[in-house]
Protein backbone atom coordinates (compact mmCIF):
# COMPACT_ATOMS: atom_id res chain seq x y z
CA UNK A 1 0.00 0.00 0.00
CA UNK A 2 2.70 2.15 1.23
CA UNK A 3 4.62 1.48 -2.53
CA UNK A 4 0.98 2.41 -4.24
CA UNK A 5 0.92 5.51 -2.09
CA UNK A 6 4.20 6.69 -3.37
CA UNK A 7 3.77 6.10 -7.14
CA UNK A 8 0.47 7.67 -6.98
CA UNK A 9 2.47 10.98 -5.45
CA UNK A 10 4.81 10.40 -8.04
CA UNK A 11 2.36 9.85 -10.83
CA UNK A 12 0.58 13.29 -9.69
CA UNK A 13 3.38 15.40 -8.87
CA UNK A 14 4.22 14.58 -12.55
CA UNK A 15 0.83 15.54 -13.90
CA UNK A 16 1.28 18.52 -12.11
CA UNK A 17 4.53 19.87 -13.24
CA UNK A 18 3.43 18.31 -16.95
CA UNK A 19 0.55 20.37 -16.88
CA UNK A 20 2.64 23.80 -15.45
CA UNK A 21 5.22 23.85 -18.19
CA UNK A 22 2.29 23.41 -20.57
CA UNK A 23 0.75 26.52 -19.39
CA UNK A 24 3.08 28.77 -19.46
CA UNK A 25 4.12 27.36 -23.13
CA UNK A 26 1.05 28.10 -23.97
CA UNK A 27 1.43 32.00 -22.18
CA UNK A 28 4.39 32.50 -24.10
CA UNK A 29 2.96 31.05 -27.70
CA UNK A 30 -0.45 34.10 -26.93
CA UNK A 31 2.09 36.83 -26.10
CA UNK A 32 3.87 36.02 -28.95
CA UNK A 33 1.17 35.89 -31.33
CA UNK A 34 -0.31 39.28 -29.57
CA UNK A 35 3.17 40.89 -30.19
CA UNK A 36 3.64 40.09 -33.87
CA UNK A 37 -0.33 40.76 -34.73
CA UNK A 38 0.60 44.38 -32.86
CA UNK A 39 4.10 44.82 -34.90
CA UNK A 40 1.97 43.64 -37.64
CA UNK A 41 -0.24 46.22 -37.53
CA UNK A 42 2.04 48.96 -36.64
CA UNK A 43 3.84 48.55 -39.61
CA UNK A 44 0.86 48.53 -41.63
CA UNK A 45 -0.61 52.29 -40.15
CA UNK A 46 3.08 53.10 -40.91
CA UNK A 47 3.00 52.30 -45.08
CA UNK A 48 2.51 55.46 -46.90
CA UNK A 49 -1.23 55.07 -48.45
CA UNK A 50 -1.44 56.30 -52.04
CA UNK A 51 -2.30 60.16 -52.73
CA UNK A 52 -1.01 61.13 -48.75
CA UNK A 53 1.08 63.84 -50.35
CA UNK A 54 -1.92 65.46 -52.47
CA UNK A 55 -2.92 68.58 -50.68
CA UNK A 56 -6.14 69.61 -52.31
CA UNK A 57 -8.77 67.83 -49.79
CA UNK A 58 -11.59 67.23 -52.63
CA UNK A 59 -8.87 66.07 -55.04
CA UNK A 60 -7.63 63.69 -52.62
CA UNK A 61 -10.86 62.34 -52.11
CA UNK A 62 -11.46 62.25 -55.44
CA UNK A 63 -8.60 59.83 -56.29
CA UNK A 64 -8.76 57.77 -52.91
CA UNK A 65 -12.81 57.34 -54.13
CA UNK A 66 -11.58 56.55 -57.39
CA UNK A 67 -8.75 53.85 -56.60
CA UNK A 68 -10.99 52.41 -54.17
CA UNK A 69 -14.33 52.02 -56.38
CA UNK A 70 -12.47 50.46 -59.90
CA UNK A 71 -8.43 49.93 -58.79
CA UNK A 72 -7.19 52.98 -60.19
CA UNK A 73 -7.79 57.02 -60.48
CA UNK A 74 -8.40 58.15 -63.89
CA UNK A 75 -6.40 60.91 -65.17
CA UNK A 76 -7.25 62.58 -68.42
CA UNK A 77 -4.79 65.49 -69.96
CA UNK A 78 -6.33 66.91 -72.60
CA UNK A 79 -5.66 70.17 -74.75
CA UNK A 80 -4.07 71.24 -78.10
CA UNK A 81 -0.76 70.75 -79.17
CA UNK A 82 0.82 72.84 -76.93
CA UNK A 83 0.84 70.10 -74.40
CA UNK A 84 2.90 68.42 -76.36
CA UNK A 85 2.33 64.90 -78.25
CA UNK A 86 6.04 63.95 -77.62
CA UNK A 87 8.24 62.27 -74.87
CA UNK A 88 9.67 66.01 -73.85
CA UNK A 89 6.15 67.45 -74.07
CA UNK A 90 4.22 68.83 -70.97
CA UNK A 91 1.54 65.97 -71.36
CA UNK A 92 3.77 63.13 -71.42
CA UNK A 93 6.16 64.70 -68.55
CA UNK A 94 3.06 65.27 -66.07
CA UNK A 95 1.76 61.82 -66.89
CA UNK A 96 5.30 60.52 -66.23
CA UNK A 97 6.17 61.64 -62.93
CA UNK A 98 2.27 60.63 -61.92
CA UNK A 99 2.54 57.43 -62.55
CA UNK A 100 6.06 56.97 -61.07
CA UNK A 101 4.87 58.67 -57.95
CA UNK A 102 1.43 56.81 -57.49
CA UNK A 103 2.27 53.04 -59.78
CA UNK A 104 -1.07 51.09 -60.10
CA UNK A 105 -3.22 53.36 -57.78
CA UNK A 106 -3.30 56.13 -61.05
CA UNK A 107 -3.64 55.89 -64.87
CA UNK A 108 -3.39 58.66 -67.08
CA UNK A 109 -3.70 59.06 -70.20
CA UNK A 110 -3.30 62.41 -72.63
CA UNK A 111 -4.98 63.05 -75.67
CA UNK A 112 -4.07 66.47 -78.07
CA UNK A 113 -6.39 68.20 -80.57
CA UNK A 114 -5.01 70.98 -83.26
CA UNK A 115 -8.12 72.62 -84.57
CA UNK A 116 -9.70 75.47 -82.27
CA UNK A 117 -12.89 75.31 -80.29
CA UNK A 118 -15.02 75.83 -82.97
CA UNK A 119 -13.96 72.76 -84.70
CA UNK A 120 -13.67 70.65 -81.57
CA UNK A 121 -17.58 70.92 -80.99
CA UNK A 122 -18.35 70.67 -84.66
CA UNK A 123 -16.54 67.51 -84.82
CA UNK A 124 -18.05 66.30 -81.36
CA UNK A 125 -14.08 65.28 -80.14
CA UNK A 126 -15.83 65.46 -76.73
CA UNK A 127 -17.05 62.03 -77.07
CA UNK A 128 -12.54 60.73 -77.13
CA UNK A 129 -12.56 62.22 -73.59
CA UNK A 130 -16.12 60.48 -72.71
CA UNK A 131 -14.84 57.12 -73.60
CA UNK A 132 -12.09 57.55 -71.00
CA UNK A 133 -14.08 57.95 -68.13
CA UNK A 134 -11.83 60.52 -66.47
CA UNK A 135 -12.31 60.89 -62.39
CA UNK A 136 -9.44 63.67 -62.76
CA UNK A 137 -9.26 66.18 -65.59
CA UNK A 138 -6.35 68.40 -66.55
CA UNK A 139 -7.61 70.65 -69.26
CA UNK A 140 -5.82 73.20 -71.46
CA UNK A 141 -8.84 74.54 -73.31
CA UNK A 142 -7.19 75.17 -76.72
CA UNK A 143 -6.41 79.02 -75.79
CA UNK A 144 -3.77 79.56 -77.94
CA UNK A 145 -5.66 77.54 -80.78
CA UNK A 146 -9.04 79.48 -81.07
CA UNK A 147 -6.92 83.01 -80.20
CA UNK A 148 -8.41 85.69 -83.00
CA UNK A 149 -11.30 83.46 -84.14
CA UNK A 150 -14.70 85.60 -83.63
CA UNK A 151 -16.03 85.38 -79.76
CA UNK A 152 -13.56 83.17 -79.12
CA UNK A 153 -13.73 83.77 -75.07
CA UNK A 154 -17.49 82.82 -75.70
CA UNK A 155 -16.66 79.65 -77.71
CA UNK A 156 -14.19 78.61 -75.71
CA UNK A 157 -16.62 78.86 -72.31
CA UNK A 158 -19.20 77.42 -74.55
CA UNK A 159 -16.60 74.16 -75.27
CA UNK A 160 -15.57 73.64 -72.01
CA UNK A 161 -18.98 73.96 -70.59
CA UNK A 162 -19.84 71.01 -73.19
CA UNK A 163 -16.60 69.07 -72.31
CA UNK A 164 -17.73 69.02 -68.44
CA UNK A 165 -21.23 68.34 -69.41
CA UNK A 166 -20.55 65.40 -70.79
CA UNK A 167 -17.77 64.22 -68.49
CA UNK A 168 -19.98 64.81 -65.30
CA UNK A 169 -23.16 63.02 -66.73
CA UNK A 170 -20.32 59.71 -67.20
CA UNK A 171 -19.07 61.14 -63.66
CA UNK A 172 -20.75 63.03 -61.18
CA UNK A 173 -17.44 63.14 -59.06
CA UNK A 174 -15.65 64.76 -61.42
CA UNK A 175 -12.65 66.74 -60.66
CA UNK A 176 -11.69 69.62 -63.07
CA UNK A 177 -8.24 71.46 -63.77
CA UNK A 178 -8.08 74.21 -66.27
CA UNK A 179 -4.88 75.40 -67.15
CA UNK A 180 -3.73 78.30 -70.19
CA UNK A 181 -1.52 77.12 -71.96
CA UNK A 182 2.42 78.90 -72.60
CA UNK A 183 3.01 82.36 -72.79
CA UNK A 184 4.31 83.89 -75.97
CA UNK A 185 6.05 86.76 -76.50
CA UNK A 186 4.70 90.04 -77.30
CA UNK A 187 1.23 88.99 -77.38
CA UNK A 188 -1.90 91.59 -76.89
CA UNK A 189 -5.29 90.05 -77.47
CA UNK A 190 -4.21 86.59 -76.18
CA UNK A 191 -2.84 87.87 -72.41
CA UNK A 192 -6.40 88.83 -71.64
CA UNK A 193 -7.86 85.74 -73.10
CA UNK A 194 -5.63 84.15 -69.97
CA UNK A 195 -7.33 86.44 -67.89
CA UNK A 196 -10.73 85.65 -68.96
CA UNK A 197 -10.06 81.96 -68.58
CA UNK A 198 -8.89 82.77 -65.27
CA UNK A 199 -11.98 84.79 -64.66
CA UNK A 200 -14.16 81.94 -65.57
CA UNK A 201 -12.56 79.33 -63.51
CA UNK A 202 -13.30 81.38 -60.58
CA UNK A 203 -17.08 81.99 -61.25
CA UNK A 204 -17.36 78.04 -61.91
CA UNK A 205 -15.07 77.16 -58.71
CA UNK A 206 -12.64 75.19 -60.83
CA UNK A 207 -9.41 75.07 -59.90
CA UNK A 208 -7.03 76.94 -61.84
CA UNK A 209 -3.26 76.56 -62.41
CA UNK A 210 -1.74 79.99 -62.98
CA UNK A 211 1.30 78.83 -64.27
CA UNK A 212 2.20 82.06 -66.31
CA UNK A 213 3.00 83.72 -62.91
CA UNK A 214 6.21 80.98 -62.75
CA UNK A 215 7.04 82.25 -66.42
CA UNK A 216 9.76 85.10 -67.35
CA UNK A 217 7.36 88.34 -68.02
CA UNK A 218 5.76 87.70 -71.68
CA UNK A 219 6.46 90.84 -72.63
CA UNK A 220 10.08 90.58 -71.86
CA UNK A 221 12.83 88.83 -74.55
CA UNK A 222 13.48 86.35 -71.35
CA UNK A 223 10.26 84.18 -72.09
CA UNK A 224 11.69 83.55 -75.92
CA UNK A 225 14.28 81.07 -73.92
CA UNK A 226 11.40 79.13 -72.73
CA UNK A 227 9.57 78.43 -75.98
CA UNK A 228 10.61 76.46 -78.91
CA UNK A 229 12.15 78.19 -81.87
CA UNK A 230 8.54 78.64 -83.67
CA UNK A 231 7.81 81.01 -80.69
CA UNK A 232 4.73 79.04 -80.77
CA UNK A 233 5.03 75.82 -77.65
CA UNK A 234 7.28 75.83 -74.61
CA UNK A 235 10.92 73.63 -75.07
CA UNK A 236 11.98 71.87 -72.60
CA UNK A 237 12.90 74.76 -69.72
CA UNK A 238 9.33 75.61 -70.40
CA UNK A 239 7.63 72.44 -69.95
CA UNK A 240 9.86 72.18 -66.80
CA UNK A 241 7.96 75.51 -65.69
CA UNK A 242 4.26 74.49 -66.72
CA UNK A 243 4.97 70.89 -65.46
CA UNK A 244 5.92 71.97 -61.99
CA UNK A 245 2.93 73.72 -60.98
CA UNK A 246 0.63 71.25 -62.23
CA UNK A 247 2.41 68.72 -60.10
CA UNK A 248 2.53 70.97 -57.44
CA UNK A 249 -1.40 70.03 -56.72
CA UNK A 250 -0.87 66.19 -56.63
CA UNK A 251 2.22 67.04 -53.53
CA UNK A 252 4.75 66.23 -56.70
């Protein structure tokens, strides 16, 4: 009995110290899960989220709204030539350093026109920006095109009204840019066409990127080393100018 008695001490003191280490594996294995879920999700609050830079509140919401609804925020840059339709142009430049700054949470896409306003809504061309589905559009309104046709402030509010007409019936969230496009020297009629522009973006509560203000005076021989040798579409030191402050709203 006394033998029994012993192993059965034995057999529980065992059980006991079985069932101790056991526990506080166990103690160790939930702290340890606890602490890598928390590093886990510290690191995770710390990742840079796309468009944190973007300092416009409703065009950050606009692209967050965007990425989150169908992957990506549409960006459409649309104008005349002067935005250039090659690799040193403003267009492709803009649309460069966006998509190297934001990767898969952006597309963009840029599309030029060469006729003046008159001919864009004659020939409907609104319907190439429709098809893109823009949530962001950068628009240089074909100023410098449609400069000394008839009304042309009138035609070219009358065109962009159209152009954001159809755009905001596709997408109701729509976020507008208008931009002039380059100075050019020695010009008299065309400076206050800027101005109107400027004017109208204001009364519509668009935003409005004043780049000339970055540019050498236009009346000054300075600005002629900012535009190509037509006189006619900023070179490269231009583009560099114009780019910037469009940029500037996306925190770029």
């Amino acid at each position: 009995m006394k033998y029994i008695g012993t192993m059965t001490l034995l057999v529980l003191c065992i059980g006991v110290l079985i069932a101790g280490q056991l526990h506080w594996t166990n103690k160790i294995e939930q702290a340890s899960t606890v602490k890598a879920t928390s590093t886990e999700k510290k690191s995770s609050s710390n990742e840079k989220l796309p468009f944190q830079e973007v300092q416009d509140v409703e065009l950050k919401e606009t692209m967050e709204l965007a990425a989150w609804n169908h992957g990506s925020a549409r960006v459409l840059i649309a104008g005349s030539d002067s935005i250039g339709t090659e690799e040193e142009g403003l267009a492709e430049q803009v649309s460069k350093r966006l998509e190297e700054a934001y990767g898969g949470a952006i597309t963009v896409k840029h599309l030029e026109y060469e006729g003046n306003s008159i001919d864009f809504l004659a020939e409907n061309k609104v319907e190439d920006y429709v098809d893109f589905k823009p949530d962001v559009f950068i628009y240089e309104p074909l100023l410098l095109n449609s400069n000394g046709i008839e009304d042309a402030v009138m035609t070219t509010n009358e065109m962009i009204d159209t152009v954001l007409e159809a755009l905001q019936a596709e997408n109701e969230g729509l976020y507008t840019i208008l931009t002039p496009p380059n100075p050019i020297y020695g010009a008299t009629y065309y400076p206050r066409e800027v101005d109107d522009l400027k004017e109208y973006a204001e009364k519509q509560a668009i935003t409005y990127v004043d780049h000339w203000s970055a540019w050498p005076d236009h009346q000054g021989e300075e600005v002629k080393d900012y535009l190509n040798d037509a006189q006619s579409a900023p070179n490269e030191e231009g583009v560099k100018i114009w780019a910037n402050e469009i940029l500037n709203l996306f925190g770029l």
